[in-house]
PDB file of N, CA and C in Angstrom:
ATOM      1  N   UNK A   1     109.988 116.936 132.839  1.00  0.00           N
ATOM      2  CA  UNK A   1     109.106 115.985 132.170  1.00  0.00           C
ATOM      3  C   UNK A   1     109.329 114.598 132.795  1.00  0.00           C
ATOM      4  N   UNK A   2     108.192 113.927 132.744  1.00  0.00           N
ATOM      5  CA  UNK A   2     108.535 112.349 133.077  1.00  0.00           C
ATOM      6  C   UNK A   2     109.095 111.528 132.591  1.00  0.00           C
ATOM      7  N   UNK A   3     109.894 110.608 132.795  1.00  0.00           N
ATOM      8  CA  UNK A   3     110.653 109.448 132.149  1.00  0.00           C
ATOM      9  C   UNK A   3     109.566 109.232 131.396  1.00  0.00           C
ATOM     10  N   UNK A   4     108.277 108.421 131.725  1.00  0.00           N
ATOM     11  CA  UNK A   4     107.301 107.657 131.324  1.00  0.00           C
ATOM     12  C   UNK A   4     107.258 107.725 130.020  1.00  0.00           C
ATOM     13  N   UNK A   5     106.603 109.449 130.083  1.00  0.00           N
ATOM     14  CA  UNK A   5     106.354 110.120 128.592  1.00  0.00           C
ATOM     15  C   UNK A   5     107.583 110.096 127.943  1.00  0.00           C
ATOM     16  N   UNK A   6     109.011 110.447 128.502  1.00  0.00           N
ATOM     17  CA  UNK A   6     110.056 110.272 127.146  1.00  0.00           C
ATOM     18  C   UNK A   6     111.070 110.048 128.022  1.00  0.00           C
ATOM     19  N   UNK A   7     111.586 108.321 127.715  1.00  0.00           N
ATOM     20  CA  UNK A   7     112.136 107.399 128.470  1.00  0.00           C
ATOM     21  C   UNK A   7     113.564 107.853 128.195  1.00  0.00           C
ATOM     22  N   UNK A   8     114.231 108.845 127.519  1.00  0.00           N
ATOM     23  CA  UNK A   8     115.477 109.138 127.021  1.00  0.00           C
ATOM     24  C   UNK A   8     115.680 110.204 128.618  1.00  0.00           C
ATOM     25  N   UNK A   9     114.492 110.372 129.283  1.00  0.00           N
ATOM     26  CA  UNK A   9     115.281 111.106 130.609  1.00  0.00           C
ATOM     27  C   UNK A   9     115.189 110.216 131.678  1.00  0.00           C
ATOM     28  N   UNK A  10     115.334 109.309 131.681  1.00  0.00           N
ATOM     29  CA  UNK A  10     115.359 107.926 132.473  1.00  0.00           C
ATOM     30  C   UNK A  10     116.653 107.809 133.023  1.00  0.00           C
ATOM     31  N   UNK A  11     117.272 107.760 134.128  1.00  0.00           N
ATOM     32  CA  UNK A  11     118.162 107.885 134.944  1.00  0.00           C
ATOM     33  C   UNK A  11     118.847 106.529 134.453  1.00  0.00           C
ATOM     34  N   UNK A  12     118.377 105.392 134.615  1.00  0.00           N
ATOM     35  CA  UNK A  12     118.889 104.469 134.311  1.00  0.00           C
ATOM     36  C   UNK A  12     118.515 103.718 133.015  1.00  0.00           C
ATOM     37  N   UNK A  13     118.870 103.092 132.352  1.00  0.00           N
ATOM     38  CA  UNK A  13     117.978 102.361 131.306  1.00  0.00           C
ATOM     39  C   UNK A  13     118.495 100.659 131.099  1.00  0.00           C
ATOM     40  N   UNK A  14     119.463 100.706 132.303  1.00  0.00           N
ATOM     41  CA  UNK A  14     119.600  99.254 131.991  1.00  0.00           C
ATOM     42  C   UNK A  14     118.386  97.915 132.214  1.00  0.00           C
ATOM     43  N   UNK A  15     118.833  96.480 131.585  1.00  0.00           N
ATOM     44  CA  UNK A  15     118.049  96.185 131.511  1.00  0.00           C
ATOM     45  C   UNK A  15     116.859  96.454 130.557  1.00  0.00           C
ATOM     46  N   UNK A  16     117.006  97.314 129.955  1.00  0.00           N
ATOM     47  CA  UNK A  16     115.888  96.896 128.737  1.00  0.00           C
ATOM     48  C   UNK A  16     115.849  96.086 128.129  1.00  0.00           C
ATOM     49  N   UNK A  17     114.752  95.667 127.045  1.00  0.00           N
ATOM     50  CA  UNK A  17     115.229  94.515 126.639  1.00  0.00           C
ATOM     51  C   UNK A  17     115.569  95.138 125.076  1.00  0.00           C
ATOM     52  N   UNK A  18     116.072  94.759 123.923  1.00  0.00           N
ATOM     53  CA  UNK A  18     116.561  94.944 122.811  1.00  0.00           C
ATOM     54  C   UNK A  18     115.641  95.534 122.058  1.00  0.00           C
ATOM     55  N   UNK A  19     116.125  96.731 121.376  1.00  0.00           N
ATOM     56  CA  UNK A  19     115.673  97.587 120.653  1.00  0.00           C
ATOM     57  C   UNK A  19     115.641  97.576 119.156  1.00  0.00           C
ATOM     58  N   UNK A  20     114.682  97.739 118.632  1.00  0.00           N
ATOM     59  CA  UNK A  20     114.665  98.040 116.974  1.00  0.00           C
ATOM     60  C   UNK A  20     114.352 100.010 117.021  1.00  0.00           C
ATOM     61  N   UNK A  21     115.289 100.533 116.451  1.00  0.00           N
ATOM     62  CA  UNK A  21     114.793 102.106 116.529  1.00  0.00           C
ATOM     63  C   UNK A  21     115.285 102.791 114.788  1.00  0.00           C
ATOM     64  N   UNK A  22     114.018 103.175 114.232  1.00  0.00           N
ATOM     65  CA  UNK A  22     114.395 104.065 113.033  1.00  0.00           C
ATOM     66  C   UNK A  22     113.781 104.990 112.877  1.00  0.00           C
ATOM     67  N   UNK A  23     114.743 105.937 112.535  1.00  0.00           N
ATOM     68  CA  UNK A  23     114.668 107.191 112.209  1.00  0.00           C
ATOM     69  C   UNK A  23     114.936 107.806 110.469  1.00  0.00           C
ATOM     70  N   UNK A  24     114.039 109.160 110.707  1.00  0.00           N
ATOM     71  CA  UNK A  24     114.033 109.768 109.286  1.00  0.00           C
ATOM     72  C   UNK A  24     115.110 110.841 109.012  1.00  0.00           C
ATOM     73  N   UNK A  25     115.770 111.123 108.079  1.00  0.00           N
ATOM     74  CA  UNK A  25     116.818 111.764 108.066  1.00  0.00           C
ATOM     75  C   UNK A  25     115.644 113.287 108.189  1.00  0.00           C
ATOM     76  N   UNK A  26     114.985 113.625 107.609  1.00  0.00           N
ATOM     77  CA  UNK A  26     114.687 114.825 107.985  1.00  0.00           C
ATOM     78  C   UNK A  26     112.663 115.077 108.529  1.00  0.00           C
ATOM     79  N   UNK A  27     113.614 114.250 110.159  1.00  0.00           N
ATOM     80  CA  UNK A  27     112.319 114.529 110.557  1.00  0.00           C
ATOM     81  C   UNK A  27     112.939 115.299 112.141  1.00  0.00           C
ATOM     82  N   UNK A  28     111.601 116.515 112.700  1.00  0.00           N
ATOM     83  CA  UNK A  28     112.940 117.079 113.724  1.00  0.00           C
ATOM     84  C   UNK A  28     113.146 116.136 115.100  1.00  0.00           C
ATOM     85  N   UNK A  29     112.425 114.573 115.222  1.00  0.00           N
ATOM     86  CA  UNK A  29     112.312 113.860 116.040  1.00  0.00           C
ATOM     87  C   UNK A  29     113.509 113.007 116.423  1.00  0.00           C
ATOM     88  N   UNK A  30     114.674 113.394 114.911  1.00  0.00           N
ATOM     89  CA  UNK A  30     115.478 112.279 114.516  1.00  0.00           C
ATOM     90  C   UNK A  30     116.429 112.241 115.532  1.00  0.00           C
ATOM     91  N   UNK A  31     117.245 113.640 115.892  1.00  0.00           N
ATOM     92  CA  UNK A  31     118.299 113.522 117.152  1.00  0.00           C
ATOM     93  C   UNK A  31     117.607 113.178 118.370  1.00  0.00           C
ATOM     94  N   UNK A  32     116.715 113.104 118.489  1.00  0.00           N
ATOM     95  CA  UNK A  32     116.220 112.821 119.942  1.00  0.00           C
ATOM     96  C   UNK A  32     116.341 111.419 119.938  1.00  0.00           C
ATOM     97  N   UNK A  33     115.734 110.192 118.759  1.00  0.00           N
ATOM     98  CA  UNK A  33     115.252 109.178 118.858  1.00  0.00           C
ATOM     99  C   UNK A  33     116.898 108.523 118.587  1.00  0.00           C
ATOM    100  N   UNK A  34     117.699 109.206 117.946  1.00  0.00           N
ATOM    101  CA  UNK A  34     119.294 108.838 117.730  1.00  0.00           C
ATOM    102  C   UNK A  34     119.869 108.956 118.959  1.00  0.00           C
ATOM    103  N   UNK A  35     119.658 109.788 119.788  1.00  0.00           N
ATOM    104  CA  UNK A  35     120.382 109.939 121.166  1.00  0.00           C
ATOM    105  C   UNK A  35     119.821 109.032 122.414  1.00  0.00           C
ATOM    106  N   UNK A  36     119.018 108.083 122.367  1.00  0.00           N
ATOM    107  CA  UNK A  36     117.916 107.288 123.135  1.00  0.00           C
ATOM    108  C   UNK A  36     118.401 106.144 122.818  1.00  0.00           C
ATOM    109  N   UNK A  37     118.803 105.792 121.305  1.00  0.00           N
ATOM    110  CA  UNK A  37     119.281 104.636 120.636  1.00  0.00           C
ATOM    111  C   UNK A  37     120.646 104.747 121.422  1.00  0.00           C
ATOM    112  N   UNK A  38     121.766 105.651 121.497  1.00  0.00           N
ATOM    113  CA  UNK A  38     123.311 105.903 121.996  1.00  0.00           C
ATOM    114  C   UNK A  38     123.155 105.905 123.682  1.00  0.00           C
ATOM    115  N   UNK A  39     122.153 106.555 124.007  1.00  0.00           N
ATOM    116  CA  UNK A  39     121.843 106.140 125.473  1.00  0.00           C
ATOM    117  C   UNK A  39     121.403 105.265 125.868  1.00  0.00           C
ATOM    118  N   UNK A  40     120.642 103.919 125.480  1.00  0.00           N
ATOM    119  CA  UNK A  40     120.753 102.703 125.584  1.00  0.00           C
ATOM    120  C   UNK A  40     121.516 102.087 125.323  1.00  0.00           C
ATOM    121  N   UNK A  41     122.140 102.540 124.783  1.00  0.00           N
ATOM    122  CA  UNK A  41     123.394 101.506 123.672  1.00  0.00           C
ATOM    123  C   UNK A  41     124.725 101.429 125.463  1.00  0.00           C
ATOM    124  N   UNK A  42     124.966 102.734 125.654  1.00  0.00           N
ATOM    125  CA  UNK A  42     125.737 103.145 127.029  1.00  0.00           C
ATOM    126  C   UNK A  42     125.881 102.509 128.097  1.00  0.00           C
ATOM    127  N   UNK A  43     124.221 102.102 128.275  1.00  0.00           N
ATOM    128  CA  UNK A  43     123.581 101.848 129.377  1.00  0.00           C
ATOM    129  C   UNK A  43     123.544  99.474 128.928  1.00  0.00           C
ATOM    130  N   UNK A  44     124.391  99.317 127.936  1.00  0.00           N
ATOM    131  CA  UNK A  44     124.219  97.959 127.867  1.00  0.00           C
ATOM    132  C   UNK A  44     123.384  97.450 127.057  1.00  0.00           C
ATOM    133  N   UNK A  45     121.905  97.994 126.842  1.00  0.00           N
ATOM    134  CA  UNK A  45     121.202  97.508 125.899  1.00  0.00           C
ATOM    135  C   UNK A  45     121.341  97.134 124.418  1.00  0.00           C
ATOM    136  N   UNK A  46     121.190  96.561 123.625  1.00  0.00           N
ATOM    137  CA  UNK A  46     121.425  95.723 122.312  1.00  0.00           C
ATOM    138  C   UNK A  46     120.361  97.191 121.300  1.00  0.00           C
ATOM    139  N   UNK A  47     120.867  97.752 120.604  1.00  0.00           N
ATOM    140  CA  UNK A  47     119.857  98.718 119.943  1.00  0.00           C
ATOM    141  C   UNK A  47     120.474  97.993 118.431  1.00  0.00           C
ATOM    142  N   UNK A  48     119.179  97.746 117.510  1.00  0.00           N
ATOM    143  CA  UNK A  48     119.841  98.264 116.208  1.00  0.00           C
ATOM    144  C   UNK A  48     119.059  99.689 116.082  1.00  0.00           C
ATOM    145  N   UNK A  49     119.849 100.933 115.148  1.00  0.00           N
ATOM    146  CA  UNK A  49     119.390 102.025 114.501  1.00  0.00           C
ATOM    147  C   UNK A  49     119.783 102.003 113.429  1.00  0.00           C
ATOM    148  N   UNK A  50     118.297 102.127 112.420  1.00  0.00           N
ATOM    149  CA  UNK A  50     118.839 102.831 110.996  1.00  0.00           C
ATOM    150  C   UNK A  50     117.796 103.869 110.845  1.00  0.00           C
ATOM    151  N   UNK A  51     118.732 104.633 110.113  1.00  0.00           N
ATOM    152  CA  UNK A  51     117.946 105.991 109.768  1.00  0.00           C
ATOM    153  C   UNK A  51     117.734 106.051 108.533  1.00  0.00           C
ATOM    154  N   UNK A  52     116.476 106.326 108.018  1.00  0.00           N
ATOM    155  CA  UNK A  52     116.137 106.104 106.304  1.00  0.00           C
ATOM    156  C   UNK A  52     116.201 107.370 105.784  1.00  0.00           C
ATOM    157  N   UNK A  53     117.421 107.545 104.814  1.00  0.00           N
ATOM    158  CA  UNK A  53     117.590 108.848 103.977  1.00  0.00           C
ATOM    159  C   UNK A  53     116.646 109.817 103.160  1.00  0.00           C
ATOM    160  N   UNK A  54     116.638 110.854 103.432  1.00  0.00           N
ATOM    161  CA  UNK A  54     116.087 111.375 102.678  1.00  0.00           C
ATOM    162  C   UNK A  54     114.507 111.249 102.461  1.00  0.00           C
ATOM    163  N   UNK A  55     113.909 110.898 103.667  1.00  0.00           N
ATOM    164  CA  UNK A  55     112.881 110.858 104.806  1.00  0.00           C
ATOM    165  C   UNK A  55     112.283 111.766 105.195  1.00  0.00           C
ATOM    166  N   UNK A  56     111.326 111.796 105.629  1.00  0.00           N
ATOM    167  CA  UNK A  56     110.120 112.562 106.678  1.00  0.00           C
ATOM    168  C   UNK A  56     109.742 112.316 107.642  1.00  0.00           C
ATOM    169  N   UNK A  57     109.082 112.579 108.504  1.00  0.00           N
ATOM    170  CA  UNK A  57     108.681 112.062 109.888  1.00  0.00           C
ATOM    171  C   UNK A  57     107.581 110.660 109.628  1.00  0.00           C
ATOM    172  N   UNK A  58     106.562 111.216 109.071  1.00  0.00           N
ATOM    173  CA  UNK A  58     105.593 110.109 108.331  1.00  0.00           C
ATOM    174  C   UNK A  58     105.749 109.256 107.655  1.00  0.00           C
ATOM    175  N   UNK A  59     106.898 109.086 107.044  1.00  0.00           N
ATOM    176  CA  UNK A  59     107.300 107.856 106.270  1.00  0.00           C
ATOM    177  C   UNK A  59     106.641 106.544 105.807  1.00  0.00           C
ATOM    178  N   UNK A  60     106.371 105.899 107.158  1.00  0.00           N
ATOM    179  CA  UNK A  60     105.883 104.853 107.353  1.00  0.00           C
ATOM    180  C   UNK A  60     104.414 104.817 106.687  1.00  0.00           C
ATOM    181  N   UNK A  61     103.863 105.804 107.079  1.00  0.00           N
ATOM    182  CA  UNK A  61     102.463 105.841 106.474  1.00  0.00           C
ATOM    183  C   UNK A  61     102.170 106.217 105.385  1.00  0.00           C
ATOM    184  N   UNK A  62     103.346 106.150 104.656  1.00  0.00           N
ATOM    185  CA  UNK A  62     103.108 105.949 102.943  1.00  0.00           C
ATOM    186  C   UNK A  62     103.585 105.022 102.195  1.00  0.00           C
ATOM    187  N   UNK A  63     103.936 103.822 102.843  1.00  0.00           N
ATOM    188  CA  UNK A  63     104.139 102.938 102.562  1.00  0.00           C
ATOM    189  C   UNK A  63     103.771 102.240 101.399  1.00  0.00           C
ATOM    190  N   UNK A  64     102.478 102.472 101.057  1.00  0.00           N
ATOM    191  CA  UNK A  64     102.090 102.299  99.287  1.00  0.00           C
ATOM    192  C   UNK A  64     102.573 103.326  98.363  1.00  0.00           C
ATOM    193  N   UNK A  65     103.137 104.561  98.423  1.00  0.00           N
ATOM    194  CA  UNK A  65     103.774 105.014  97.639  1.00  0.00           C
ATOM    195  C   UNK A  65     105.406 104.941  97.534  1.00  0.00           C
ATOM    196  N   UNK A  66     105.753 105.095  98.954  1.00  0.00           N
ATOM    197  CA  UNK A  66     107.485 105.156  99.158  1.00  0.00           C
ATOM    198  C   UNK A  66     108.122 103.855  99.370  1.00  0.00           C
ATOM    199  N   UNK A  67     108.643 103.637  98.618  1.00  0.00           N
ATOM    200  CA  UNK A  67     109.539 101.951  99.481  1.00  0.00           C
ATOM    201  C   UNK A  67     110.670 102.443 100.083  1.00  0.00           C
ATOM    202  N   UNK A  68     110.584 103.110 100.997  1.00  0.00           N
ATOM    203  CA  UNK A  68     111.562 103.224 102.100  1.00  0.00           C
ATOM    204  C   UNK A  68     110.263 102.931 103.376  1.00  0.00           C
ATOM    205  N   UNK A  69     108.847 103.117 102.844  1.00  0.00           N
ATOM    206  CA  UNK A  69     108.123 103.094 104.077  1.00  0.00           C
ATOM    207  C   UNK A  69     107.914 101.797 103.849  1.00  0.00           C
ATOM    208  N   UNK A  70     107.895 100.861 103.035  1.00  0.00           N
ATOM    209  CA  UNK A  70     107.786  99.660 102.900  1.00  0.00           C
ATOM    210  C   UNK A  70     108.812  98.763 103.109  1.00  0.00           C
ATOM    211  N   UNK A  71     110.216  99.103 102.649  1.00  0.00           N
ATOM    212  CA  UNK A  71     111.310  98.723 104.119  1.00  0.00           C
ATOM    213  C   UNK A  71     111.155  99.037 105.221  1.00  0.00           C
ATOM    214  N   UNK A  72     110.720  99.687 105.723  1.00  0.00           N
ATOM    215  CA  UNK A  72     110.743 100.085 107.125  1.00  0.00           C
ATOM    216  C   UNK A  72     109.998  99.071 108.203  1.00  0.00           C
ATOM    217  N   UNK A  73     108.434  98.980 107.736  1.00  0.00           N
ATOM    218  CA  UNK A  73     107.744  98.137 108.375  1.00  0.00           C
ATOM    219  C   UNK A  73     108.067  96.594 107.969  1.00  0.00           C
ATOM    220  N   UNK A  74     108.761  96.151 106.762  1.00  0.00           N
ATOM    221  CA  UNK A  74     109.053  94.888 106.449  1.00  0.00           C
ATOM    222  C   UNK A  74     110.642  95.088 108.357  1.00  0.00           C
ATOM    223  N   UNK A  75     111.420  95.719 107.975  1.00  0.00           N
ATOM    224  CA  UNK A  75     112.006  95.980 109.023  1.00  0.00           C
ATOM    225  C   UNK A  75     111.963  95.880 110.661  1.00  0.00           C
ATOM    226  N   UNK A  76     110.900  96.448 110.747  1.00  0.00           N
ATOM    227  CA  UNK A  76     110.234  96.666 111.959  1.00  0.00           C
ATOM    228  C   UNK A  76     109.750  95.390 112.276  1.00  0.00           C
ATOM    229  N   UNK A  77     108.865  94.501 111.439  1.00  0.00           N
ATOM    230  CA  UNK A  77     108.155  92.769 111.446  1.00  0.00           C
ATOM    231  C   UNK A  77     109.495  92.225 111.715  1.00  0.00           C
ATOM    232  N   UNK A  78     110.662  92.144 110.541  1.00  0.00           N
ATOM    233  CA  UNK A  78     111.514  91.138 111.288  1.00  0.00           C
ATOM    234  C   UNK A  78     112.644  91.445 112.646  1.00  0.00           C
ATOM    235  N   UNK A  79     112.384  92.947 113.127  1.00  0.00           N
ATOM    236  CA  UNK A  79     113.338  92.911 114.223  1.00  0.00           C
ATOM    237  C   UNK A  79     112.099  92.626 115.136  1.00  0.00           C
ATOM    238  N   UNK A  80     111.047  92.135 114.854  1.00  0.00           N
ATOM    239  CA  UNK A  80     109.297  91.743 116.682  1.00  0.00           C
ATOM    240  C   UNK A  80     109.619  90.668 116.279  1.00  0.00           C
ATOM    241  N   UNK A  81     109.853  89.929 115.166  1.00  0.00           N
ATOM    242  CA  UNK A  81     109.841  88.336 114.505  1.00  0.00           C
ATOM    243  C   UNK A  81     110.898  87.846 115.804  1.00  0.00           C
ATOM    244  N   UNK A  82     112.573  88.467 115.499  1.00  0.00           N
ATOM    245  CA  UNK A  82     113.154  88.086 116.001  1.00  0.00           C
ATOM    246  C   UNK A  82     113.272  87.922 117.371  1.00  0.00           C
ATOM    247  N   UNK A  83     112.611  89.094 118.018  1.00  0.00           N
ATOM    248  CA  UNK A  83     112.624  89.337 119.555  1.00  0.00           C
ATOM    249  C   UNK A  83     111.473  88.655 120.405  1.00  0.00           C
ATOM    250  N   UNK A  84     110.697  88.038 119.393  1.00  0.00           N
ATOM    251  CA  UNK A  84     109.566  87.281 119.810  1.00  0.00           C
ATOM    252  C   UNK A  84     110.000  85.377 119.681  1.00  0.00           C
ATOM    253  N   UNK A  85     111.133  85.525 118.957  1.00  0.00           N
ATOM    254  CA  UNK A  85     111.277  83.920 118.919  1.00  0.00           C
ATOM    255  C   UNK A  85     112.909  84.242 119.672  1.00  0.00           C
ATOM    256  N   UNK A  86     113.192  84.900 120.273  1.00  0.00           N
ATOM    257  CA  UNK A  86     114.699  84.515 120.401  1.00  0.00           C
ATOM    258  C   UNK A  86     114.847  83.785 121.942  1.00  0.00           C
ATOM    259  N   UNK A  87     113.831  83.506 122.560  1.00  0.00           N
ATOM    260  CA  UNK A  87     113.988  82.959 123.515  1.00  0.00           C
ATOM    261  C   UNK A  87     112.842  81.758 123.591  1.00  0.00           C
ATOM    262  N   UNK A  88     112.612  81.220 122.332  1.00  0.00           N
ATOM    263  CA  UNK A  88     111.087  80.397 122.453  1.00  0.00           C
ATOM    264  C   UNK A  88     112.197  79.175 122.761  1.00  0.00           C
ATOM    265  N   UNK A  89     111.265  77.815 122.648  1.00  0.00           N
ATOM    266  CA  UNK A  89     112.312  76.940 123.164  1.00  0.00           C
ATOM    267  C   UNK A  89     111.485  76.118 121.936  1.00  0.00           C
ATOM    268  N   UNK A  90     112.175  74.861 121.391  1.00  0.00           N
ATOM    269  CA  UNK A  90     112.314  74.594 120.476  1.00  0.00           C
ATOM    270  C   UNK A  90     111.266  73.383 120.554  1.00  0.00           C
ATOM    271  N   UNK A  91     110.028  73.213 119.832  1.00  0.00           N
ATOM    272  CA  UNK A  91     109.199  72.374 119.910  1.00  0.00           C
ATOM    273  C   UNK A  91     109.354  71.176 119.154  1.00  0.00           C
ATOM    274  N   UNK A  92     108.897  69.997 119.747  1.00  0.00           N
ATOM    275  CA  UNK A  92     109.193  68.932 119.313  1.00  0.00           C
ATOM    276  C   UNK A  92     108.112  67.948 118.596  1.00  0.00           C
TER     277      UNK A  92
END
């Protein structure tokens, strides 16, 4: 398979830039996307991972019923918030 399509067979991965990665405790995507998070992590990159308990793969898209899917994307906004201002320069 190609790196492209699933960057966890990527020879190298340094140099990425910092990762936000979460996973569902029972979704079957979870060791793959946990082992990508530990293989960047290897390779130097800054990962946070949390994995939301007692989960599904879809999670996210029930976000009006589950508040774990509504942490998640509140989650997801402030780890782009952060990675989008962490190098702005400070306006005057």
């Amino acid at each position: 398979m190609d790196p492209r399509a699933s960057p966890i067979l990527s020879r190298d991965l340094k140099g990425l830039p910092p990762a936000a990665i979460c996973t569902a405790e029972f979704d079957p995507l979870r060791d793959q996307g946990e082992a990508y998070a530990d293989k960047m992590r290897s390779a130097g990159v800054t990962v946070e991972l949390k994995r939301y308990e007692g989960m599904i793969h879809p999670f996210i898209s029930l976000a009006g019923i589950v508040d774990a899917g509504r942490d998640a994307i509140k989650d997801s906004a402030a780890a782009l918030r952060q990675a989008l201002t962490a190098d702005t320069p400070a306006r005057v």
